[in-house]
Protein backbone atom coordinates (compact mmCIF):
# COMPACT_ATOMS: atom_id res chain seq x y z
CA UNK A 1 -6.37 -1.08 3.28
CA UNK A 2 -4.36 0.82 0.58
CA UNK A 3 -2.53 4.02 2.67
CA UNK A 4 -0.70 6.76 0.68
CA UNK A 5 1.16 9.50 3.08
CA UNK A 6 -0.83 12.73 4.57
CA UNK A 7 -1.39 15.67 2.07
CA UNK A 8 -0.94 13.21 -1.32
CA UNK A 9 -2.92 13.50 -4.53
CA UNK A 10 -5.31 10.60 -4.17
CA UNK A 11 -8.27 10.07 -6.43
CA UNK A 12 -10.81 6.85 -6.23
CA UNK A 13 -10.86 5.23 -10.38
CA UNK A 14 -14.59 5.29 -11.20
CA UNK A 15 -16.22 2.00 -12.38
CA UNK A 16 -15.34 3.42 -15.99
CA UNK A 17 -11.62 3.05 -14.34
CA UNK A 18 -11.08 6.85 -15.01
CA UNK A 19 -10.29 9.74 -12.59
CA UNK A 20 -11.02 13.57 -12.53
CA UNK A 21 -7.86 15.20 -12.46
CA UNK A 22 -7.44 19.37 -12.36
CA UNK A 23 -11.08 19.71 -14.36
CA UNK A 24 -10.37 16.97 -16.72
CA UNK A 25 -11.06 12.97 -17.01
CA UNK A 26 -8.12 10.45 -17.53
CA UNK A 27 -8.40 6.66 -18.23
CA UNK A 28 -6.56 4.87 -15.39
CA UNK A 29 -7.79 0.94 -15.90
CA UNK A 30 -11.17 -0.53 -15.22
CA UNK A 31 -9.14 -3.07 -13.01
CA UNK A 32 -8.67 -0.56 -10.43
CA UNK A 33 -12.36 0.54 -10.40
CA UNK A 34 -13.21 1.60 -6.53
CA UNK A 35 -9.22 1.71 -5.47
CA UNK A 36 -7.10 4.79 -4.85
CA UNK A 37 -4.31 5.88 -6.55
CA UNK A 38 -1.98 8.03 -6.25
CA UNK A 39 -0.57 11.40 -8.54
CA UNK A 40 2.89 12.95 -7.76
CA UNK A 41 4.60 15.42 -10.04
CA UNK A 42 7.07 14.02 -12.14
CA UNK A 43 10.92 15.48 -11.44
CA UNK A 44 11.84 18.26 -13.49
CA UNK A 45 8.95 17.33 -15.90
CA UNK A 46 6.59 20.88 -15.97
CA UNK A 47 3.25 19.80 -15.61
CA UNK A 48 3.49 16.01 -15.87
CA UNK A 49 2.69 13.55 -12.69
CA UNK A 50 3.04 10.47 -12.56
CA UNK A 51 0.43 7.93 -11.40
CA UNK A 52 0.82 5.05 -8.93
CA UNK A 53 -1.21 2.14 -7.47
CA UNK A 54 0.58 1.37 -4.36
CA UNK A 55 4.17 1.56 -4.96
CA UNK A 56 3.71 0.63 -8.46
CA UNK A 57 3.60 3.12 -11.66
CA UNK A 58 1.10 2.87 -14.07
CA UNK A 59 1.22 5.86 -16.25
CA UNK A 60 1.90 9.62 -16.46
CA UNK A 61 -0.55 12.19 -17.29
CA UNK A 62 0.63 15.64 -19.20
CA UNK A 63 -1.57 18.21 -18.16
CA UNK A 64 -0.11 20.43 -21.20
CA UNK A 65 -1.58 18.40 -23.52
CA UNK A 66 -5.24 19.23 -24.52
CA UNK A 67 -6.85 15.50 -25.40
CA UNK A 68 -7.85 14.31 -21.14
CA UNK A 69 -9.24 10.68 -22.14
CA UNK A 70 -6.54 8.49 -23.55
């Protein structure tokens, strides 16, 4: 089973392969439809976070800017 530490950002990619993130959808990948994955805030990066599948990035989302599919 995938495991991310206690208290992490975790969302389950829809069989779209999007998540809801802070009131607003985000295309992850349709080949990680059912899996978790896992948002951290990116370093010194105001409202950015990056996005991980395992150990392995696959994107960042900016929550400043206004378009939430891409």
């Amino acid at each position: 089973p995938i495991e991310y530490p206690a208290g992490s950002l975790v969302r389950k990619v829809d069989s779209d392969g999007r998540i809801a993130f802070r009131g607003r959808v985000y295309r992850i990948s349709k080949a990680l439809t059912g899996l978790p994955i896992l948002l951290q805030p990116a370093p010194e990066q105001d409202g950015m976070f990056n996005v991980f599948f395992c150990h392995q990035p696959i994107r960042q989302i900016d929550l400043t800017d206004h378009v939430s599919i891409d």
